[in-house]
Protein backbone atom coordinates (compact mmCIF):
# COMPACT_ATOMS: atom_id res chain seq x y z
CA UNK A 1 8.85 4.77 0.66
CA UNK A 2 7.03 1.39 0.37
CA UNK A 3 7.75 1.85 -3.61
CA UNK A 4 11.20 2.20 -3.13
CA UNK A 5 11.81 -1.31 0.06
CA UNK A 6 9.73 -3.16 -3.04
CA UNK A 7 11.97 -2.06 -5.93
CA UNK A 8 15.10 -2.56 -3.89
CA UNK A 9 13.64 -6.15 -2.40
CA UNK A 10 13.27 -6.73 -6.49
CA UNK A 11 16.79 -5.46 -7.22
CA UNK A 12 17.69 -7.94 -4.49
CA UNK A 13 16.26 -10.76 -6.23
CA UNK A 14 18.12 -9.98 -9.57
CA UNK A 15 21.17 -9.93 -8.21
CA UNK A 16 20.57 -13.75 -6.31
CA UNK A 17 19.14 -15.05 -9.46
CA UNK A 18 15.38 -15.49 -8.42
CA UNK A 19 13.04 -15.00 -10.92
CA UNK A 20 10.55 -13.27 -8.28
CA UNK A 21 12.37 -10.04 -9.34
CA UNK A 22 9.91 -9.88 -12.29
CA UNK A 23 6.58 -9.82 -9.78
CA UNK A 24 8.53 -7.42 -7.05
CA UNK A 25 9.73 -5.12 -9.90
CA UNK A 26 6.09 -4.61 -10.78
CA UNK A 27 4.21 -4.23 -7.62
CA UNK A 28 7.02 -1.97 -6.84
CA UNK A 29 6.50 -0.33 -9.90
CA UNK A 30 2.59 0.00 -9.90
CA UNK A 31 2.78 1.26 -6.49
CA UNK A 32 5.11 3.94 -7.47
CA UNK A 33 2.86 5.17 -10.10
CA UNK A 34 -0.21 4.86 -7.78
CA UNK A 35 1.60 6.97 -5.14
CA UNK A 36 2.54 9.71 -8.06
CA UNK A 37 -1.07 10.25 -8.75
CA UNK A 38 -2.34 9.92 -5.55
CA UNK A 39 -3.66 13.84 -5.50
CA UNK A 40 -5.47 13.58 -8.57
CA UNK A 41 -7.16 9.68 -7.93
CA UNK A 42 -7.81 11.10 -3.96
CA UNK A 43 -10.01 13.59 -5.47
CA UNK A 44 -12.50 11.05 -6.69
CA UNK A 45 -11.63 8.68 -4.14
CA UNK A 46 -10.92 9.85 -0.63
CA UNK A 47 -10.85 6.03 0.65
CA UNK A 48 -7.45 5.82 -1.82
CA UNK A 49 -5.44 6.05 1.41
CA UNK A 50 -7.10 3.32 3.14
CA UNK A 51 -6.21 1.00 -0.30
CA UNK A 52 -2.46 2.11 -0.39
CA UNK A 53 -2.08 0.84 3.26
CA UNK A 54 -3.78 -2.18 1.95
CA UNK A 55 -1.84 -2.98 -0.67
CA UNK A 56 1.10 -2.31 1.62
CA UNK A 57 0.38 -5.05 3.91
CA UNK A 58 -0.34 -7.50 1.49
CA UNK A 59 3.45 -6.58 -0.08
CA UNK A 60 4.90 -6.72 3.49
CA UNK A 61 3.49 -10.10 4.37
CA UNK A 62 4.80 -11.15 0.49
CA UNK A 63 8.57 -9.92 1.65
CA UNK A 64 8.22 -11.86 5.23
CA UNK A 65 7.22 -14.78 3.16
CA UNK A 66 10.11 -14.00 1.39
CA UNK A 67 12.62 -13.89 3.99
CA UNK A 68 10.97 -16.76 5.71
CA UNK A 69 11.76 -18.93 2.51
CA UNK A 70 15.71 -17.78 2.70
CA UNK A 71 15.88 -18.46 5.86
CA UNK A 72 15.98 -15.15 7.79
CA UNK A 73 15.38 -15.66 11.40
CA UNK A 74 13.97 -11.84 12.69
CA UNK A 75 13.15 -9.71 9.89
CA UNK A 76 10.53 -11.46 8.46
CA UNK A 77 8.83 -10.57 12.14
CA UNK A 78 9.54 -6.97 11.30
CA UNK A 79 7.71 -7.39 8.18
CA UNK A 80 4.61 -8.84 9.72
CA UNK A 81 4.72 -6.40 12.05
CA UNK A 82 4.57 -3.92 9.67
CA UNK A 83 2.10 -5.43 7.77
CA UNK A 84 -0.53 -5.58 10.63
CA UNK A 85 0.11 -1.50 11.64
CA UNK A 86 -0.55 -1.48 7.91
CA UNK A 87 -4.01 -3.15 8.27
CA UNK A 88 -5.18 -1.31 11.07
CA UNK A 89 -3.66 2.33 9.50
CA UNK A 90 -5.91 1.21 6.43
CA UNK A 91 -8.74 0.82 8.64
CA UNK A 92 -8.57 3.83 9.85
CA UNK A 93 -7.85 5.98 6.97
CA UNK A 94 -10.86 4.24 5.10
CA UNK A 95 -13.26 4.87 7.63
CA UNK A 96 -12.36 8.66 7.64
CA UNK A 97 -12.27 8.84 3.91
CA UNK A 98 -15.71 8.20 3.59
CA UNK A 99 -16.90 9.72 6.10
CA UNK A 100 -15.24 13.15 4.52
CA UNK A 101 -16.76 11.86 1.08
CA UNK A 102 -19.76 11.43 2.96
CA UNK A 103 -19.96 14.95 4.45
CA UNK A 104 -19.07 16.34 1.27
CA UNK A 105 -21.95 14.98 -0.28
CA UNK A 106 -24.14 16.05 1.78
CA UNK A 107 -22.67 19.89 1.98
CA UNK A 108 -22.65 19.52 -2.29
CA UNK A 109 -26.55 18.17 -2.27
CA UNK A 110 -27.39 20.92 0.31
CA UNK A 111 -25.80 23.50 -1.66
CA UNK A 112 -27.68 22.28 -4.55
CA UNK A 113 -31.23 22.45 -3.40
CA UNK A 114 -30.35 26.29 -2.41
């Protein structure tokens, strides 16, 4: 979903002319891709979550900045917001991504010595 507010704030851009479609058209683009191989790249790194939530802040406090600069009076708010339930999901999901990578070490090392 993240992919898809990006792409549209891009498309938004286009349409009024700004040339910051170019860099929202990307990250909206390299997030899509990101979240289309997310089962394969979580296998090898169960912290991914915890980076996608990272990288989501960071582009919600880009779109606030955004808004703030066209002179949008509340949703920028929203954005920021966002961006900090972002931060702390990313904390979270980090923290329990390694220790699960963790644990599965250990159970793989265990089961090796056997």
């Amino acid at each position: 979903m993240a992919a898809v507010v990006i792409l549209s704030h891009s498309l938004e851009k286009y349409d009024s002319g700004h040339q910051s479609y170019l860099l929202f058209g990307i990250a909206g683009l390299i997030f899509m891709t990101i979240a289309i191989l997310h089962p394969a790249i979580e296998k090898k790194a169960p912290w991914i979550d915890g980076v996608f939530f990272i990288i989501e802040g960071i582009l919600s406090i880009i779109v606030a900045i955004d808004f703030f600069h066209m002179g949008k009076k509340g949703i920028p708010y929203l954005y920021l917001l966002t961006a900090a339930f972002q931060f702390f999901v990313a904390f979270k999901k980090s923290k329990k991504g390694w220790k699960e990578h963790n644990e599965q070490t250990i159970e793989s090392e265990t089961l090796g010595n056997l």
